[in-house]
C-alpha atoms as a PDB file:
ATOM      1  CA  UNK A   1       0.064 -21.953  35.896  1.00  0.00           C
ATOM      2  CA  UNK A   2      -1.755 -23.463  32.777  1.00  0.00           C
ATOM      3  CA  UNK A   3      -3.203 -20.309  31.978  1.00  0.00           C
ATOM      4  CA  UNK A   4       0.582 -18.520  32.537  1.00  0.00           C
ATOM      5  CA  UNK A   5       1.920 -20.964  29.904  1.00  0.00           C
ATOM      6  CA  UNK A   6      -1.327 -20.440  26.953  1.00  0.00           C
ATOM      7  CA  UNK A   7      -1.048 -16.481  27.498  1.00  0.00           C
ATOM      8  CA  UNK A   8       2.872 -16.873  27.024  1.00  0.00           C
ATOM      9  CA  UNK A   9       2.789 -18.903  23.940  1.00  0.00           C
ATOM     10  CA  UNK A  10       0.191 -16.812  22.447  1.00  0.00           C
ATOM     11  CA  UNK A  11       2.642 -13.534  22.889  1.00  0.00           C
ATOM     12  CA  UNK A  12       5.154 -15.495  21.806  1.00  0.00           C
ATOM     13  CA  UNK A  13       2.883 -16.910  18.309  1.00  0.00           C
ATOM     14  CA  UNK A  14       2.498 -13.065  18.076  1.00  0.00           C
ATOM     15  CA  UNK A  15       5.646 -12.312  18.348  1.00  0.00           C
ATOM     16  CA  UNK A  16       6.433 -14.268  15.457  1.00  0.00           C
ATOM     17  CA  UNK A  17       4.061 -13.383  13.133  1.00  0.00           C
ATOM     18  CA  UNK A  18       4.797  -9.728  13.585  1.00  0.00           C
ATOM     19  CA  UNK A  19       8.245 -10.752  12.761  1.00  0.00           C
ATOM     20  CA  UNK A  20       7.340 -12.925   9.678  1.00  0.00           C
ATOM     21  CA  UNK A  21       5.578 -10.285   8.256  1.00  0.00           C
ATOM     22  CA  UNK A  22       7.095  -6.975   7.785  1.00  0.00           C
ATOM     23  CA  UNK A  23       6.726  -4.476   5.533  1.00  0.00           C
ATOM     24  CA  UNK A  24       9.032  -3.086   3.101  1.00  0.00           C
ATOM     25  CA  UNK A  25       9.764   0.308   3.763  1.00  0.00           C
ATOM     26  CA  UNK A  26       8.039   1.078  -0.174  1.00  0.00           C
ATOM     27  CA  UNK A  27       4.785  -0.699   1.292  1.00  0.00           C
ATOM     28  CA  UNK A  28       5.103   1.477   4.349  1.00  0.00           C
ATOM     29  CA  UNK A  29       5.209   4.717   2.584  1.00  0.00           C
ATOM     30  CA  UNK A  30       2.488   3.695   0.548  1.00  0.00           C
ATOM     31  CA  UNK A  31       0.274   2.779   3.474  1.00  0.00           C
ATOM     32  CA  UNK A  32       1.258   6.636   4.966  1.00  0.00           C
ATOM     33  CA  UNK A  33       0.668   8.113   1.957  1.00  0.00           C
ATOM     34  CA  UNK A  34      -3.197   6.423   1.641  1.00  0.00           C
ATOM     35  CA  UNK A  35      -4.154   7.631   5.065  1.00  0.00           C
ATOM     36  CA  UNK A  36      -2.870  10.789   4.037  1.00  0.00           C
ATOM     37  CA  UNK A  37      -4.883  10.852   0.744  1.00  0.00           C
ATOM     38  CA  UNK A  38      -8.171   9.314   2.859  1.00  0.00           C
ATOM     39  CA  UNK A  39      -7.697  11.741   5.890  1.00  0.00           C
ATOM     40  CA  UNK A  40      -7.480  15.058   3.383  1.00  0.00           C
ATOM     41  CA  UNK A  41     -10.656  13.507   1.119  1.00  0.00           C
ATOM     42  CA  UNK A  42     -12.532  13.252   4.270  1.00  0.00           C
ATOM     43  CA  UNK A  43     -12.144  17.129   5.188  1.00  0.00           C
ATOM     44  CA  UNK A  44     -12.615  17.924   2.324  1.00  0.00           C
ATOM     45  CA  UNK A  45     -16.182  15.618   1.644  1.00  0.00           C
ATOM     46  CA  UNK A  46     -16.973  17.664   5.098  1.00  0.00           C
ATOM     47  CA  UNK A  47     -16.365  20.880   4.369  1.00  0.00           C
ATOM     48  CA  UNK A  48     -17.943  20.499   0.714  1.00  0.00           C
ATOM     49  CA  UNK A  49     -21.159  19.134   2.397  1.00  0.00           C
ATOM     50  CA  UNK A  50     -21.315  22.732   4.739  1.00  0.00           C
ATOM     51  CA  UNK A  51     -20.785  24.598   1.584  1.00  0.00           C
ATOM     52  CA  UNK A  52     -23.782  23.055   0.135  1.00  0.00           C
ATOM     53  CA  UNK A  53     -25.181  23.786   3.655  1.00  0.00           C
ATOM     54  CA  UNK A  54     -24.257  27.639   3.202  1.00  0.00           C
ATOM     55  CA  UNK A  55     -25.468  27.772  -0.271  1.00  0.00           C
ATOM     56  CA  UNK A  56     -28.987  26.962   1.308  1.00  0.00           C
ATOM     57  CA  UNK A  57     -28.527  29.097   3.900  1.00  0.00           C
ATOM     58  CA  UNK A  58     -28.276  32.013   1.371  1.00  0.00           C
ATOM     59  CA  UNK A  59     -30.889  30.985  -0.790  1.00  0.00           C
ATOM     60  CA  UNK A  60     -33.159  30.960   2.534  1.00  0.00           C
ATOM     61  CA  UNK A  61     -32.035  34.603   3.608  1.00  0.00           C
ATOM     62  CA  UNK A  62     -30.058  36.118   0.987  1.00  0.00           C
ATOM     63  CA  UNK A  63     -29.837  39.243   3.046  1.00  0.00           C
ATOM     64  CA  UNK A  64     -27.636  37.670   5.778  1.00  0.00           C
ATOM     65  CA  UNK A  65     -24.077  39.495   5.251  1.00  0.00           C
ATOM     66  CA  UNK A  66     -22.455  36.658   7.576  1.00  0.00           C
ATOM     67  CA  UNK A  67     -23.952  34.049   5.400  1.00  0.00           C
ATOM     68  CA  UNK A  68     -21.704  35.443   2.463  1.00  0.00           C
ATOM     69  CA  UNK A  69     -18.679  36.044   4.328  1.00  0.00           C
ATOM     70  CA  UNK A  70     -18.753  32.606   5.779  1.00  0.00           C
ATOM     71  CA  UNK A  71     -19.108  31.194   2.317  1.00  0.00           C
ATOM     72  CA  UNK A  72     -16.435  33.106   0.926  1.00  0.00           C
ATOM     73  CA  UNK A  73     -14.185  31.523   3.533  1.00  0.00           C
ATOM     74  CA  UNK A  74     -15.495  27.813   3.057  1.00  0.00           C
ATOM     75  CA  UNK A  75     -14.877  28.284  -0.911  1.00  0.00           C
ATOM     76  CA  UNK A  76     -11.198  29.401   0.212  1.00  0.00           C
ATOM     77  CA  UNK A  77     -11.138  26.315   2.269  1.00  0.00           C
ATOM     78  CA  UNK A  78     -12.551  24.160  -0.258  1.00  0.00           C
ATOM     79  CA  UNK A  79      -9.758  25.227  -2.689  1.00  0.00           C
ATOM     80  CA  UNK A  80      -7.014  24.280  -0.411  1.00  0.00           C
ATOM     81  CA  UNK A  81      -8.234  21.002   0.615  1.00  0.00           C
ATOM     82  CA  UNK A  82      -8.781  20.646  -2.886  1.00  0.00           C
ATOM     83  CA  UNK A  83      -5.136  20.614  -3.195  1.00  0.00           C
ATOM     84  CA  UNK A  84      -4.111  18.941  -0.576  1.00  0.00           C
ATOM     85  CA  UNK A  85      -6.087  16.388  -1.501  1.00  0.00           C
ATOM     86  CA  UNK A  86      -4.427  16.468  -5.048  1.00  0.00           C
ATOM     87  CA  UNK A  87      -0.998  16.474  -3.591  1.00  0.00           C
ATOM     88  CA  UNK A  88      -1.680  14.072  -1.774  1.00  0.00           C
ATOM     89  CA  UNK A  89      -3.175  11.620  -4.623  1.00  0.00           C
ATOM     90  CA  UNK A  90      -0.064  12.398  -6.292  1.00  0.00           C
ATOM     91  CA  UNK A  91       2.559  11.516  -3.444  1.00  0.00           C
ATOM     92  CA  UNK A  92       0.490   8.452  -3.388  1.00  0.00           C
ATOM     93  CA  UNK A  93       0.265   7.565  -7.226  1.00  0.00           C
ATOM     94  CA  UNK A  94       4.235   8.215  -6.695  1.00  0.00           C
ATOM     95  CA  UNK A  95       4.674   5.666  -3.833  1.00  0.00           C
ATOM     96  CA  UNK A  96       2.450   3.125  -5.241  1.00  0.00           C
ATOM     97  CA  UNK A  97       5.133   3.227  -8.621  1.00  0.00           C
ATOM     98  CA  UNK A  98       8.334   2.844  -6.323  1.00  0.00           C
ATOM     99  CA  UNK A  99       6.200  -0.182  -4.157  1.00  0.00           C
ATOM    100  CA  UNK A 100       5.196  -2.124  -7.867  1.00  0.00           C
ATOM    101  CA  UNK A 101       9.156  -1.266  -8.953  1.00  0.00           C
ATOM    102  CA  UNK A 102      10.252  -2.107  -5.832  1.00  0.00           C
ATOM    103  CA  UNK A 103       8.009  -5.689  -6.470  1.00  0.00           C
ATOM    104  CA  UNK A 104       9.019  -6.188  -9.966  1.00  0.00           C
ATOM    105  CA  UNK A 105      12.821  -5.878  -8.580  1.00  0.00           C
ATOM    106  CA  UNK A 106      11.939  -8.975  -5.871  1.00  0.00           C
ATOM    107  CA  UNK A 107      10.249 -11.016  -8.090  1.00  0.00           C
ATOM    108  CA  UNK A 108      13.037 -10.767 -10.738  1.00  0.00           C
ATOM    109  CA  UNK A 109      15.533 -11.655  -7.771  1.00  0.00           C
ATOM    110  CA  UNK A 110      13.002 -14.590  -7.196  1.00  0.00           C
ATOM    111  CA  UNK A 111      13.037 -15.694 -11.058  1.00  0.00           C
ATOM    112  CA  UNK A 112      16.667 -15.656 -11.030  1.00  0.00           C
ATOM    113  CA  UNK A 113      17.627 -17.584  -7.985  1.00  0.00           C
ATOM    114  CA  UNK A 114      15.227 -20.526  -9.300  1.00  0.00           C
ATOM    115  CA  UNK A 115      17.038 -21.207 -12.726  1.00  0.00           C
ATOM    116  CA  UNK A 116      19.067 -24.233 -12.094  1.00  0.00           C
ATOM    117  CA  UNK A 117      21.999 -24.044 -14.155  1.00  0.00           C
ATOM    118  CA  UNK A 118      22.965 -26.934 -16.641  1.00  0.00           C
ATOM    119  CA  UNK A 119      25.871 -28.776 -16.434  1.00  0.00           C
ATOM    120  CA  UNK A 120      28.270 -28.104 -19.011  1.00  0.00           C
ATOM    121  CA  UNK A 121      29.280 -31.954 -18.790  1.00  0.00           C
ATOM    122  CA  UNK A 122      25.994 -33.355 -20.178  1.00  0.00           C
ATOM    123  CA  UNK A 123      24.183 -32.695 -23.312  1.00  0.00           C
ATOM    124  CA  UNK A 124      20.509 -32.574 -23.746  1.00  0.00           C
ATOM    125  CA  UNK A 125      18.330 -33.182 -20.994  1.00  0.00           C
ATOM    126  CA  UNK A 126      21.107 -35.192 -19.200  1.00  0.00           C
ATOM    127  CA  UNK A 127      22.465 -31.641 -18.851  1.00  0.00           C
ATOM    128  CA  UNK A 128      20.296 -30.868 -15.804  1.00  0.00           C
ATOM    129  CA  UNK A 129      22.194 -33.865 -13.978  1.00  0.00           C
ATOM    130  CA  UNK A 130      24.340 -32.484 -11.109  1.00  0.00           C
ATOM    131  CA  UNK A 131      26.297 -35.736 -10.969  1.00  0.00           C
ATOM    132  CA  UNK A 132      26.454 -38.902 -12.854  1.00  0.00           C
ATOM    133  CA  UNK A 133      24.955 -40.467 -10.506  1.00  0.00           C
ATOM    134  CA  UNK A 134      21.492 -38.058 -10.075  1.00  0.00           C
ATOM    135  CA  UNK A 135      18.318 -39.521 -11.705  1.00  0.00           C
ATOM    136  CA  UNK A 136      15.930 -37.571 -13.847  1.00  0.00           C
ATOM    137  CA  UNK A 137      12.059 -37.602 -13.538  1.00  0.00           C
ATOM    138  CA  UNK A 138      12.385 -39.161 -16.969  1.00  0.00           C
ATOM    139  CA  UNK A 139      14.152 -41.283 -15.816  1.00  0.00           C
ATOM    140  CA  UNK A 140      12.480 -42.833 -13.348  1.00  0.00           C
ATOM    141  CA  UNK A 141       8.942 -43.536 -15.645  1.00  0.00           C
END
């Protein structure tokens, strides 16, 4: 029973926190868009590292006709990962903008909910009195 109740209360603290914490939909493209950019840098980091491969290859037995046509195909490869790997940067680059506008946008919201608006009843620093009645960190000093 006790262990029931610790396991339910745990899913439940889960539960929560996944709920506290969600993403904007700017953050989420932003998170695709780097796994997009890391997944296409990693093919292409592999396939540069079995060009180098084939480059040795040929230097070792330069007579080898495969050894050229397989290179030939890996530069064509390398080219196209190449840019897919610069689209992707780019689609990224382009998220990342939206996310920080998208941020400056909150933050602004943020700014402008926390002015506290002066009473047009009071002057000077009386003026941030709500009521007659309110005291003032000044004025309690």
């Amino acid at each position: 029973m006790k262990f029931s109740f610790v396991a339910l209360a745990c899913l439940a603290g889960m539960m929560l926190v996944g709920c506290a914490v969600h993403p904007s939909p700017q953050q989420t493209l932003v998170d695709d868009r780097r796994l997009v950019y890391e997944q296409t840098y990693k093919a292409y980091d592999k396939a540069e590292k079995e060009y180098l491969n084939l480059l040795f290859n040929i230097e070792r037995m330069p007579e080898e006709e495969e050894l050229w046509i397989m290179k030939r195909d890996k530069m064509l490869e390398l080219m196209q990962l190449k840019e897919l790997m610069l689209n992707a940067r780019a689609e990224l680059d382009e998220a990342m903008r939206q996310w920080e506008m998208h941020m400056n946008d909150v933050q602004a919201d943020v700014k402008s909910s926390k002015i506290k608006t002066y009473s047009p009843n009071f002057t000077g620093d009386a003026g941030r009195r709500t009521s007659p009645g309110q005291l003032l960190e000044s004025d309690l000093k």
